[in-house]
Protein backbone atom coordinates (compact mmCIF):
# COMPACT_ATOMS: atom_id res chain seq x y z
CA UNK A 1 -36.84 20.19 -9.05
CA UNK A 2 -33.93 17.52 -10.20
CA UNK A 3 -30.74 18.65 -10.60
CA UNK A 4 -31.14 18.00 -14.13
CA UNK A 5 -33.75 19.87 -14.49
CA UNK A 6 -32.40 22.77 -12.90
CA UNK A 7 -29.33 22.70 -14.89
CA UNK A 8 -31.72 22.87 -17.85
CA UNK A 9 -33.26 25.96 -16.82
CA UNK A 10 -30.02 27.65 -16.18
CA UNK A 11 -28.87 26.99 -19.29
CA UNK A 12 -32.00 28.67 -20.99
CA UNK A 13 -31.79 32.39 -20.80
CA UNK A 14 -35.33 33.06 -21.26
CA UNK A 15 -36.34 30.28 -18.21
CA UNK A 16 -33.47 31.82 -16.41
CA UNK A 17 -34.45 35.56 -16.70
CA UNK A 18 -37.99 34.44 -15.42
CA UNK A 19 -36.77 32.74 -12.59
CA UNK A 20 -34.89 36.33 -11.62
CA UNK A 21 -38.00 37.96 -12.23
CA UNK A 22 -40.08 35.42 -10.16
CA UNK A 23 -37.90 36.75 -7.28
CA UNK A 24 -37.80 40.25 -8.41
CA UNK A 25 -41.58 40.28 -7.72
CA UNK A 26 -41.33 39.54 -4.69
CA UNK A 27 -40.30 43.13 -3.55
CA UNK A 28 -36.96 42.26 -1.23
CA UNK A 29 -33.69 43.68 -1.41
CA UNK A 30 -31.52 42.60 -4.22
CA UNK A 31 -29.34 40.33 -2.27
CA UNK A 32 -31.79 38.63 -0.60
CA UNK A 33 -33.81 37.85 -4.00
CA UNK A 34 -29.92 36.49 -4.51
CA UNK A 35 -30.14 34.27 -1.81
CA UNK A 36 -33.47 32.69 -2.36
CA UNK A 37 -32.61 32.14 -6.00
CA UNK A 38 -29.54 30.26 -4.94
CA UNK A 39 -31.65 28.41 -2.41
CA UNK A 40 -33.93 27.27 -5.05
CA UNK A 41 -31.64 26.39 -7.73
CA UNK A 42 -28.50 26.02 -6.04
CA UNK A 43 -26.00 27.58 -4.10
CA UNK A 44 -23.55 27.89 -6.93
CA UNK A 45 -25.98 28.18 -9.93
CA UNK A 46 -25.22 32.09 -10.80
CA UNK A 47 -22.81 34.29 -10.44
CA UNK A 48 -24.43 37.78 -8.75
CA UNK A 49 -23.00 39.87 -11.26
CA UNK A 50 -25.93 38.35 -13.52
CA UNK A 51 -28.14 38.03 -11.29
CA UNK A 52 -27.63 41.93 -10.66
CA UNK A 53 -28.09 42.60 -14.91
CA UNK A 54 -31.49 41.09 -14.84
CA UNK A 55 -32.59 42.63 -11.39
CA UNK A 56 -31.68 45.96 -12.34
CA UNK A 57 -33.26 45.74 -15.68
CA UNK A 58 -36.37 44.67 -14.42
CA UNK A 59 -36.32 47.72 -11.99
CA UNK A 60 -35.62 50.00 -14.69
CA UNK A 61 -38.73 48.86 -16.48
CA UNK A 62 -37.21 46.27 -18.81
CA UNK A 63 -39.19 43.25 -19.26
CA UNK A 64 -37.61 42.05 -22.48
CA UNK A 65 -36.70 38.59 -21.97
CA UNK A 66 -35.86 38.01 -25.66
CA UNK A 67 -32.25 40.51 -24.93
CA UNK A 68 -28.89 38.58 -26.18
CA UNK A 69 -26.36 39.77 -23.68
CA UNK A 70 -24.16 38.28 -26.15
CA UNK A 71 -24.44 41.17 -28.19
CA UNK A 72 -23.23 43.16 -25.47
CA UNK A 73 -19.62 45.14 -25.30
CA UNK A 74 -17.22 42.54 -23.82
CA UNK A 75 -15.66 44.35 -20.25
CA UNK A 76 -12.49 42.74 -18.47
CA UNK A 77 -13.37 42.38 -14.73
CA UNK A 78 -11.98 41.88 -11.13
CA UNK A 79 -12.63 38.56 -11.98
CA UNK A 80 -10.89 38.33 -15.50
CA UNK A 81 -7.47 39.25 -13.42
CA UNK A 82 -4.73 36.92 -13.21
CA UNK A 83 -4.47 34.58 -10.13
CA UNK A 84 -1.02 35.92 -9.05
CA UNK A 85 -1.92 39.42 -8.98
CA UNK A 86 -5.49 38.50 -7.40
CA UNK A 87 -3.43 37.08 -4.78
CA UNK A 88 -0.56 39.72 -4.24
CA UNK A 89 -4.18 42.22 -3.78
CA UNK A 90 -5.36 39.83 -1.03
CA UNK A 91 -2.03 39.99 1.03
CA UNK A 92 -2.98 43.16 2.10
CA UNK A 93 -5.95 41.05 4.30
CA UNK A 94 -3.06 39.67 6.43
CA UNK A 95 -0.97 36.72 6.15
CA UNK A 96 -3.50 34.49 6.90
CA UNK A 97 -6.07 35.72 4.04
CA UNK A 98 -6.44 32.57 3.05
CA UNK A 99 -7.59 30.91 6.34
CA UNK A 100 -10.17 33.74 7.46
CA UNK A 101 -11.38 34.98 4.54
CA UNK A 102 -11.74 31.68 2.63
CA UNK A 103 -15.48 31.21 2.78
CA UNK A 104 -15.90 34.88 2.52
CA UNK A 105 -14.67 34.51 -1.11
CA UNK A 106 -15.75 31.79 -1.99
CA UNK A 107 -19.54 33.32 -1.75
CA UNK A 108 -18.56 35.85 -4.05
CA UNK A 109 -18.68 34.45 -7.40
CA UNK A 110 -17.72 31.32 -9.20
CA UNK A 111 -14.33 32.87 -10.27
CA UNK A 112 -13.33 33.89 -6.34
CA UNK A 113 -14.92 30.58 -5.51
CA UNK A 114 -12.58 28.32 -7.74
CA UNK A 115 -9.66 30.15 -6.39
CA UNK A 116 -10.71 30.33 -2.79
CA UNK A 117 -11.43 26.21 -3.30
CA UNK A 118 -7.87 25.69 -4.71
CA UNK A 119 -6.21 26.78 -1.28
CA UNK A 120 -4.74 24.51 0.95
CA UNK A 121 -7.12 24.19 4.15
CA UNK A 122 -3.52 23.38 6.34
CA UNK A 123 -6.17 23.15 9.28
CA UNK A 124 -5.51 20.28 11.35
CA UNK A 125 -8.96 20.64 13.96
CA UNK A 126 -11.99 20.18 12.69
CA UNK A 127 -15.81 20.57 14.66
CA UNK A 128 -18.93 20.88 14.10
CA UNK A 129 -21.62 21.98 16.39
CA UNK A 130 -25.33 21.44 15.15
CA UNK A 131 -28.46 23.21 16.79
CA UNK A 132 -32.30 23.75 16.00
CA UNK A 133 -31.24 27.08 14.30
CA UNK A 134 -27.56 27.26 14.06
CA UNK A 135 -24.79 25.46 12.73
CA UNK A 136 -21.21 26.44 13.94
CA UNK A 137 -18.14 25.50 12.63
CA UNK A 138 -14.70 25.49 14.15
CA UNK A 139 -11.43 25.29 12.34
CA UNK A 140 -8.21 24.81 14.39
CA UNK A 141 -9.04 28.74 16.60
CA UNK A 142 -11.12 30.23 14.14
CA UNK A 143 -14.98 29.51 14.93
CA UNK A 144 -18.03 30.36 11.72
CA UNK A 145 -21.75 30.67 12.60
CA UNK A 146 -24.33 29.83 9.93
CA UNK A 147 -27.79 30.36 9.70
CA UNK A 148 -28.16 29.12 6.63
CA UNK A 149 -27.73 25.43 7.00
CA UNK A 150 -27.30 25.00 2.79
CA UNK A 151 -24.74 27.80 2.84
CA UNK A 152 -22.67 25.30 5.84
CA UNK A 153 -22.68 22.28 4.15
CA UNK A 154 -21.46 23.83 0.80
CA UNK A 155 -18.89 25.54 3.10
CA UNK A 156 -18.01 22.62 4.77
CA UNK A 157 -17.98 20.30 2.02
CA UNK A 158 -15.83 22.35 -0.06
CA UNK A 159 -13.27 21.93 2.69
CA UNK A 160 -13.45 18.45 3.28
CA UNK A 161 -13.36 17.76 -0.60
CA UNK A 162 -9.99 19.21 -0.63
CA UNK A 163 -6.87 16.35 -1.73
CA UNK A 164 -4.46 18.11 0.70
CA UNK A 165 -7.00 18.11 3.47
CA UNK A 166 -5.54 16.29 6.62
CA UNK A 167 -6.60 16.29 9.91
CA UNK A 168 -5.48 15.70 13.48
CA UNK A 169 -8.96 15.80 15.26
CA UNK A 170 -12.39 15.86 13.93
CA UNK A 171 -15.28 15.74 16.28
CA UNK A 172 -19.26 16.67 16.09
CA UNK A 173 -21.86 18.28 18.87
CA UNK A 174 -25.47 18.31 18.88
CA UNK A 175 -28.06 16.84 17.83
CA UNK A 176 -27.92 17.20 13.76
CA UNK A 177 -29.17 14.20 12.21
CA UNK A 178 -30.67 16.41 9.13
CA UNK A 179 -27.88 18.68 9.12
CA UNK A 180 -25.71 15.39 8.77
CA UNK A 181 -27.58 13.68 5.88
CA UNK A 182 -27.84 16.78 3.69
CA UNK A 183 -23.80 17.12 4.63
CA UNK A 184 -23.40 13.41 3.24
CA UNK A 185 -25.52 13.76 0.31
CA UNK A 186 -23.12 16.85 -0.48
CA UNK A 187 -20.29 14.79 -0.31
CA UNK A 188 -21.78 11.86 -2.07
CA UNK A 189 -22.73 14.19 -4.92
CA UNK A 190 -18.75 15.44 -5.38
CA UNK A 191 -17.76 11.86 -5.73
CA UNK A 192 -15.18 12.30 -2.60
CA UNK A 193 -12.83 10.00 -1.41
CA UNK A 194 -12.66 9.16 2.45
CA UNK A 195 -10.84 12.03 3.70
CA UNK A 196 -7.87 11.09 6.50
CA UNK A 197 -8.30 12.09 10.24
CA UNK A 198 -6.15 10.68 13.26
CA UNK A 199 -8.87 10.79 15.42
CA UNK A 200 -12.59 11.09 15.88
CA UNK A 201 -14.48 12.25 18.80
CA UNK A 202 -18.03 11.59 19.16
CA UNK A 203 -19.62 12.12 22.47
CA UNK A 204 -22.47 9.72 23.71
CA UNK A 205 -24.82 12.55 23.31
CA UNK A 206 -24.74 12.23 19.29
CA UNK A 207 -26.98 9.76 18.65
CA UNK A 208 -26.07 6.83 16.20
CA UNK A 209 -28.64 8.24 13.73
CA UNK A 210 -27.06 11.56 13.52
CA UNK A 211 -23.39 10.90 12.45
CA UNK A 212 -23.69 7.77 10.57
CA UNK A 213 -23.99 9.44 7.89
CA UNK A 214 -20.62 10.86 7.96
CA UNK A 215 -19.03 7.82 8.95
CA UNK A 216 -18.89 6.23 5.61
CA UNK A 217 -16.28 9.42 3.97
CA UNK A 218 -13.97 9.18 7.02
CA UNK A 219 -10.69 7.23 7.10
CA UNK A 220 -8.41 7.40 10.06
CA UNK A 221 -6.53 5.87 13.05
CA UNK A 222 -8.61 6.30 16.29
CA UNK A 223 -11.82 6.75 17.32
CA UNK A 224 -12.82 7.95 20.53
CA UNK A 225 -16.14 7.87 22.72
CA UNK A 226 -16.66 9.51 25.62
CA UNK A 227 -19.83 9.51 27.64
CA UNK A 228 -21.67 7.61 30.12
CA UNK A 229 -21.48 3.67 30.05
CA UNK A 230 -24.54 2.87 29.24
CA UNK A 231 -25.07 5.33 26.44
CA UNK A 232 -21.74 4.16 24.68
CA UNK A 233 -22.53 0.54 24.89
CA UNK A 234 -26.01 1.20 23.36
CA UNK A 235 -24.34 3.43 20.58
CA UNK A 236 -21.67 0.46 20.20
CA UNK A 237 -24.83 -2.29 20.15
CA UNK A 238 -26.06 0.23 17.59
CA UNK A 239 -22.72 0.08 15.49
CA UNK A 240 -22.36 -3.53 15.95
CA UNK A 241 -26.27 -3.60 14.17
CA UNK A 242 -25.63 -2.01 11.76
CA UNK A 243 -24.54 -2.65 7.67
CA UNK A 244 -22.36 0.24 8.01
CA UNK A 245 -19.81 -1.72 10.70
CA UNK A 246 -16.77 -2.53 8.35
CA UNK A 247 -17.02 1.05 7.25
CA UNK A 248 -17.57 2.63 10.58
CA UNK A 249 -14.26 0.58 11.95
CA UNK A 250 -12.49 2.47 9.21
CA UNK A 251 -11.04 3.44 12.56
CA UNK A 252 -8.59 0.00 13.78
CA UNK A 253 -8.02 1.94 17.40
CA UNK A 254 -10.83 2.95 19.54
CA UNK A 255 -10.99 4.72 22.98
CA UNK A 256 -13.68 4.49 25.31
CA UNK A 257 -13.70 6.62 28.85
CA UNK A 258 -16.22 6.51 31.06
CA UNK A 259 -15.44 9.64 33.44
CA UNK A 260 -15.10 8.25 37.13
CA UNK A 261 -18.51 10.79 38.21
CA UNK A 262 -20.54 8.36 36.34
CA UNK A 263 -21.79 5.47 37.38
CA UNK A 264 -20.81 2.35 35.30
CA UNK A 265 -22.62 -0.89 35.52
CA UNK A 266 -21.59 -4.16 34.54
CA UNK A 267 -23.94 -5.22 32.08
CA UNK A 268 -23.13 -2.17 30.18
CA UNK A 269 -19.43 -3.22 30.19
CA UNK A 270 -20.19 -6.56 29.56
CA UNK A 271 -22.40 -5.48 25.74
CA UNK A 272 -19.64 -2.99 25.17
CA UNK A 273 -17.13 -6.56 25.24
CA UNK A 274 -19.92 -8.11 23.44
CA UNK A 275 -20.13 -6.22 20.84
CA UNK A 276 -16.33 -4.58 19.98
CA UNK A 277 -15.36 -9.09 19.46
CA UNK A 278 -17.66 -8.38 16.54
CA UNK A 279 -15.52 -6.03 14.95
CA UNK A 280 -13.00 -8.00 12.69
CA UNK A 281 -11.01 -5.17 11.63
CA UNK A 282 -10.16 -3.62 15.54
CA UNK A 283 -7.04 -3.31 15.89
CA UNK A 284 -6.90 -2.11 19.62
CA UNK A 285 -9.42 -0.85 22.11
CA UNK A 286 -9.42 0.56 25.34
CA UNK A 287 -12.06 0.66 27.70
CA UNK A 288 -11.34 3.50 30.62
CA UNK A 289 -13.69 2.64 33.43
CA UNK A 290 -13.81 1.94 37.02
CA UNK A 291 -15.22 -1.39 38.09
CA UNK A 292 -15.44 -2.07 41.66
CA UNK A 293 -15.75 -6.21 40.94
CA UNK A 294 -14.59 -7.87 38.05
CA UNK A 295 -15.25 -11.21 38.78
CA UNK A 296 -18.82 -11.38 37.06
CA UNK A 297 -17.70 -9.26 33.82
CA UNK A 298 -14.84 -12.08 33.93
CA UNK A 299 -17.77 -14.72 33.75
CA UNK A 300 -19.71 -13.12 31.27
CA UNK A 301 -16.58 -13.12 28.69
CA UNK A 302 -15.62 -16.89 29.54
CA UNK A 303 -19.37 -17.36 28.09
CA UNK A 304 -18.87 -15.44 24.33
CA UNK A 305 -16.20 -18.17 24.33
CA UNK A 306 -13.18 -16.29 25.37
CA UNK A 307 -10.62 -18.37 27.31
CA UNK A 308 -9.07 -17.34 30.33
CA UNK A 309 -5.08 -17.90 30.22
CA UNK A 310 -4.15 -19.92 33.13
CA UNK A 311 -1.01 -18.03 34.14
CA UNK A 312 -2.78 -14.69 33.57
CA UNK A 313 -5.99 -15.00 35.46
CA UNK A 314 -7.13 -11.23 34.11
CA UNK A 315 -6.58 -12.12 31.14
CA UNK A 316 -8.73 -13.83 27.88
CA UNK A 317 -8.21 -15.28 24.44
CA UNK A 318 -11.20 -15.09 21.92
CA UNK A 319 -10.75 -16.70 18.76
CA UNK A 320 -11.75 -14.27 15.38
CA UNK A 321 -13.46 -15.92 13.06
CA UNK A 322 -12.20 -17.15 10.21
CA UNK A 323 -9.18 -16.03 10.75
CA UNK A 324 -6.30 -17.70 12.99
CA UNK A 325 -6.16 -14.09 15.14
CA UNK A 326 -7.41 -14.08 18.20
CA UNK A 327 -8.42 -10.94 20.46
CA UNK A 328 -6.51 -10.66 24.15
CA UNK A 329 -9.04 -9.34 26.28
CA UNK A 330 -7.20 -7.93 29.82
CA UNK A 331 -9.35 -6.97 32.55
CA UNK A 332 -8.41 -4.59 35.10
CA UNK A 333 -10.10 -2.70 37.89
CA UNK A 334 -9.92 0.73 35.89
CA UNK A 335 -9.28 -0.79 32.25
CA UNK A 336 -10.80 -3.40 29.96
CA UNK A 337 -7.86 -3.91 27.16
CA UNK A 338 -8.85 -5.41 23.76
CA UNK A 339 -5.93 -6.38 20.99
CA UNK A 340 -5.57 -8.33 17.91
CA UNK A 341 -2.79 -10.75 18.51
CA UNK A 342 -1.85 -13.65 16.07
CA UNK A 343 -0.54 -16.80 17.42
């Protein structure tokens, strides 16, 4: 079903009370008829408080789907209580109420949700970690393991939605292409803004397919890679192919270590180079690798059309184009420096 069309329904008492029924059928326990509901028509579509009426009228017999609950006695809530006092109550969960027990909340009902959403994240570390069944989320020390993969994006989301939200570090694991599109398609849906972070970390063994999709909603200062050589170059080929390029150098500074245990080979090196003078809007890059001989990758670059400086021997100027920048290019036995310079 559309999103329209499930708003629709919602909004329709009788088509909403069959919906609960539909699930009420189906013999579970209350709060697991809950969560299938929400599954179906949305993780924020009811409060549980009625979803609960209709459930336990239908247990009690009560198939009238014609009842007005409007005609009901009106009864002042937990959730009709101020904000302050709401949150003097909560203080009693520890200082930190608002970090541990955020998402906790949140799942409760729209009212605890709003409120739980209006808090500050002040996290400045943020991971995920994506496997066939799990989905694990790490925020500064404090780690969250989902099941539910709809429940962690509308977690997540609601986080990284946040105005205030500013991070340090923000890195992903695993291989979660799917996980990763539905996560975007969250975030496209909420309208968000690119949300800051200093740095990025994406390891080799993420796949360009897989965090693309992110890519788009992040603005920040560095990005680094870490991995073998020949996975990052193809991952940086990959970048360099793709539409989403300007976007994904959203980043201006880029770090890319190659740990000295792995073998690097200079072809890989030399489409990393390649690839990286695409990128218009780098800033600085630095390649951490050891080469044993530079002398061909030196070669290679003279042939993209960089020129070697004639006092500097290890050192390259390649033009940008259309634009009177050029990129230094300084190539030592351990690093490969790339910088925008102007004349």
């Amino acid at each position: 079903m559309s999103s329209e069309i499930d708003e629709a329904c919602l909004k329709d008492p009788k088509i909403r009370g069959h919906i609960i029924y539909y699930e009420f059928r189906s013999g579970k326990p209350i709060f697991e008829c809950y969560k299938n509901f929400c599954e179906r028509m949305g993780p924020n579509s009811l409060d549980f408080p009625d979803f609960e009426f209709w459930f336990q009228r239908f247990s009690a017999g009560n198939f009238n789907f014609e009842y007005d609950r409007g005609q009901d006695p009106k009864y002042r809530t937990l959730t009709d209580m101020p904000v302050h006092i709401f949150g003097k109550i909560l203080e009693n969960l520890g200082d930190d109420y608002q970090f541990k027990y955020r998402f906790t909340l949140r799942n409760v009902c729209k009212s605890f949700r709003a409120i739980a959403d209006s808090w500050n994240p002040n996290i400045k570390k943020f991971s995920i970690s994506s496997s066939l069944n799990n989905i694990d989320l790490s925020l500064d020390d404090q780690k969250f393991e989902y099941k539910d993969k709809n429940l962690a994006v509308d977690d997540i989301a609601s986080v990284l939605v946040h105005p205030k939200l500013k991070l340090e570090k923000f890195d992903i694991w695993g291989d979660g292409k799917e996980f990763m599109e539905k996560l975007s398609l969250k975030l496209a849906s909420l309208k968000i803004n690119k949300f800051y972070v200093e740095k990025i970390y994406l390891s080799s063994h993420w796949s360009w397919e897989s965090w693309k999709a992110i890519i788009p909603f992040l603005q920040g200062e560095t990005a680094e890679f870490v991995g073998s050589l020949s996975e990052i170059a193809e991952l940086v080929e990959k970048i360099g192919d793709s539409e989403d390029r300007s976007s994904t150098v959203g980043f201006p500074r880029i770090t890319i270590t190659c740990p000295s245990y792995m073998r690097a080979y200079m072809k890989d090196a030399t489409k990393i180079v390649k690839n990286l003078l695409q990128f218009s809007n780098l800033k600085m890059c630095s390649l951490n690798v050891e080469l044993k001989k530079t002398v061909q990758l030196k070669k290679n670059i003279q042939r993209f059309g960089a020129k070697i400086q004639e006092d500097h021997p290890e050192i390259f100027h390649y033009p940008i184009p259309y634009s009177a920048d050029f990129f230094e290019i300084e190539i030592q036995p351990y690093e490969i420096r790339i910088e925008r310079k102007s004349p």
